[in-house]
C-alpha atoms as a PDB file:
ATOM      1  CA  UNK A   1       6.164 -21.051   1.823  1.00  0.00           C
ATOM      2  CA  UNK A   2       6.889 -22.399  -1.565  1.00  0.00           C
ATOM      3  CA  UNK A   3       3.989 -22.976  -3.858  1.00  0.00           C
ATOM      4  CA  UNK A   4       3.580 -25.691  -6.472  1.00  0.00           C
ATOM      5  CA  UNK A   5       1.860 -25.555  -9.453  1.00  0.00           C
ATOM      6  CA  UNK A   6      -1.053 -27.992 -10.231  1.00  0.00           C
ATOM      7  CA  UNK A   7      -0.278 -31.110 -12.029  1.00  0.00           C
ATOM      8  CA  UNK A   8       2.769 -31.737  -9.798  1.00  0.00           C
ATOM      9  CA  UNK A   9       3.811 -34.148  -6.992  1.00  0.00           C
ATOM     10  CA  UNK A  10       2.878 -32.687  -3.700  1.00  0.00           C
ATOM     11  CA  UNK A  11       6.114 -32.320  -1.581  1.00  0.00           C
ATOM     12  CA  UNK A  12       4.336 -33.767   1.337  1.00  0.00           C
ATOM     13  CA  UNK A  13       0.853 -34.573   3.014  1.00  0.00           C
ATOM     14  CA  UNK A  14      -1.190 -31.835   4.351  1.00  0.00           C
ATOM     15  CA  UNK A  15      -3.705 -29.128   3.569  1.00  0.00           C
ATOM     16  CA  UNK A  16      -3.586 -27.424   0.250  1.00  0.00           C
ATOM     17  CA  UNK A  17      -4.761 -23.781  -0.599  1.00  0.00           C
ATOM     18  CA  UNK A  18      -4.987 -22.276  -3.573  1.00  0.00           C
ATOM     19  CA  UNK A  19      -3.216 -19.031  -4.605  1.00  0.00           C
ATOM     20  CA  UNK A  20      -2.607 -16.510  -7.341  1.00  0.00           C
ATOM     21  CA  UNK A  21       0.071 -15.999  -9.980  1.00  0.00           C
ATOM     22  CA  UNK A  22       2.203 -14.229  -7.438  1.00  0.00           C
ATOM     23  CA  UNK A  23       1.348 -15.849  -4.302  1.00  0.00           C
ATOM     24  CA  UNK A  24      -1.311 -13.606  -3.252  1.00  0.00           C
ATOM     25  CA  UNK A  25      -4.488 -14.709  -2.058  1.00  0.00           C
ATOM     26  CA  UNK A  26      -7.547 -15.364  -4.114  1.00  0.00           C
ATOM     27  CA  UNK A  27     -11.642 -14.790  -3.739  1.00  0.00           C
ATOM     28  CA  UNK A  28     -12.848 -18.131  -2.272  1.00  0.00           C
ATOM     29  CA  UNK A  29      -9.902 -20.139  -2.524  1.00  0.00           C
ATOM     30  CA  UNK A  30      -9.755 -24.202  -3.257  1.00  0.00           C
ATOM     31  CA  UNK A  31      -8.850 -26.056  -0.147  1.00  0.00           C
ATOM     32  CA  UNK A  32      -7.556 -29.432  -0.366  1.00  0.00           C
ATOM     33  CA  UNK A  33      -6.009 -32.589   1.883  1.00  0.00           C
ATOM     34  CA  UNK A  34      -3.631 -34.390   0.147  1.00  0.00           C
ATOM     35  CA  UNK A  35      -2.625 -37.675   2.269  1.00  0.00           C
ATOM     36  CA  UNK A  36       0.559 -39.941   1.573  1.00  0.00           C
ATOM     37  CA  UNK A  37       0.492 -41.431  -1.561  1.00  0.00           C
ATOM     38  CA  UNK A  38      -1.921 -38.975  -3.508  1.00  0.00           C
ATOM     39  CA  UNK A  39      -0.378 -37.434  -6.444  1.00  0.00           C
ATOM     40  CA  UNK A  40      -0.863 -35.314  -8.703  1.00  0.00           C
ATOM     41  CA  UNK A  41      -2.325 -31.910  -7.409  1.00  0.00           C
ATOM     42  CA  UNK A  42      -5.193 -31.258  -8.839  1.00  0.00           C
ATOM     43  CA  UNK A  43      -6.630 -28.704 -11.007  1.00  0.00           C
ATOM     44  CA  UNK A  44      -6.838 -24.885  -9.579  1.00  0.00           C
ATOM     45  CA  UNK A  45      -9.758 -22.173 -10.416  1.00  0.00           C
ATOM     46  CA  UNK A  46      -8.077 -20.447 -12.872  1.00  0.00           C
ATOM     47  CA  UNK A  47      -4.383 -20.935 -14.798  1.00  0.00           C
ATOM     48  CA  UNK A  48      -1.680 -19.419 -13.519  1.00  0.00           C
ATOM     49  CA  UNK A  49      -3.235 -20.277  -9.993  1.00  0.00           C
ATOM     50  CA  UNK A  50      -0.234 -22.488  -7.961  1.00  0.00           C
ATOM     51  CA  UNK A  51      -1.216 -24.508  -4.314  1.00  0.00           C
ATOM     52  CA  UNK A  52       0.628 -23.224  -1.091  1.00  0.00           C
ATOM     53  CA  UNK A  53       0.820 -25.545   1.827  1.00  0.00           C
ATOM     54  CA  UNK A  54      -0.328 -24.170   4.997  1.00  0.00           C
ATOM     55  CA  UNK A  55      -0.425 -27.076   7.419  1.00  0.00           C
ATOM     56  CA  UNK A  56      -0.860 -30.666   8.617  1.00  0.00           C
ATOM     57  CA  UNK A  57      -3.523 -32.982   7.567  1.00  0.00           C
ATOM     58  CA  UNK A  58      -6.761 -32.254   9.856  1.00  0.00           C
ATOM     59  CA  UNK A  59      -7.904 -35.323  11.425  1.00  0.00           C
END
């Protein structure tokens, strides 16, 4: 999946997690819901850090 780096629009809603420079996984990673309408992403752990989503909203 394509990752976006924080700071930008999210593509669409859905659950947010955080991941490294190269789209690796990270020690505790941020999770985050974004819902229609929110915008921007928000701030990651660490620069260089980018947000992968990996699913629908969770109701």
């Amino acid at each position: 999946m394509p990752t976006q780096k924080p700071g930008e629009n999210p593509t669409r809603p859905g659950e947010y997690v955080e991941r490294g420079p190269r789209g690796g996984t990270v020690p505790k990673p941020r999770q985050v819901t974004i819902e229609p309408g929110d915008k921007p992403l928000p701030p990651t752990q660490k620069p260089g850090h980018t947000w992968e989503r990996v699913g629908p909203m969770k109701k």
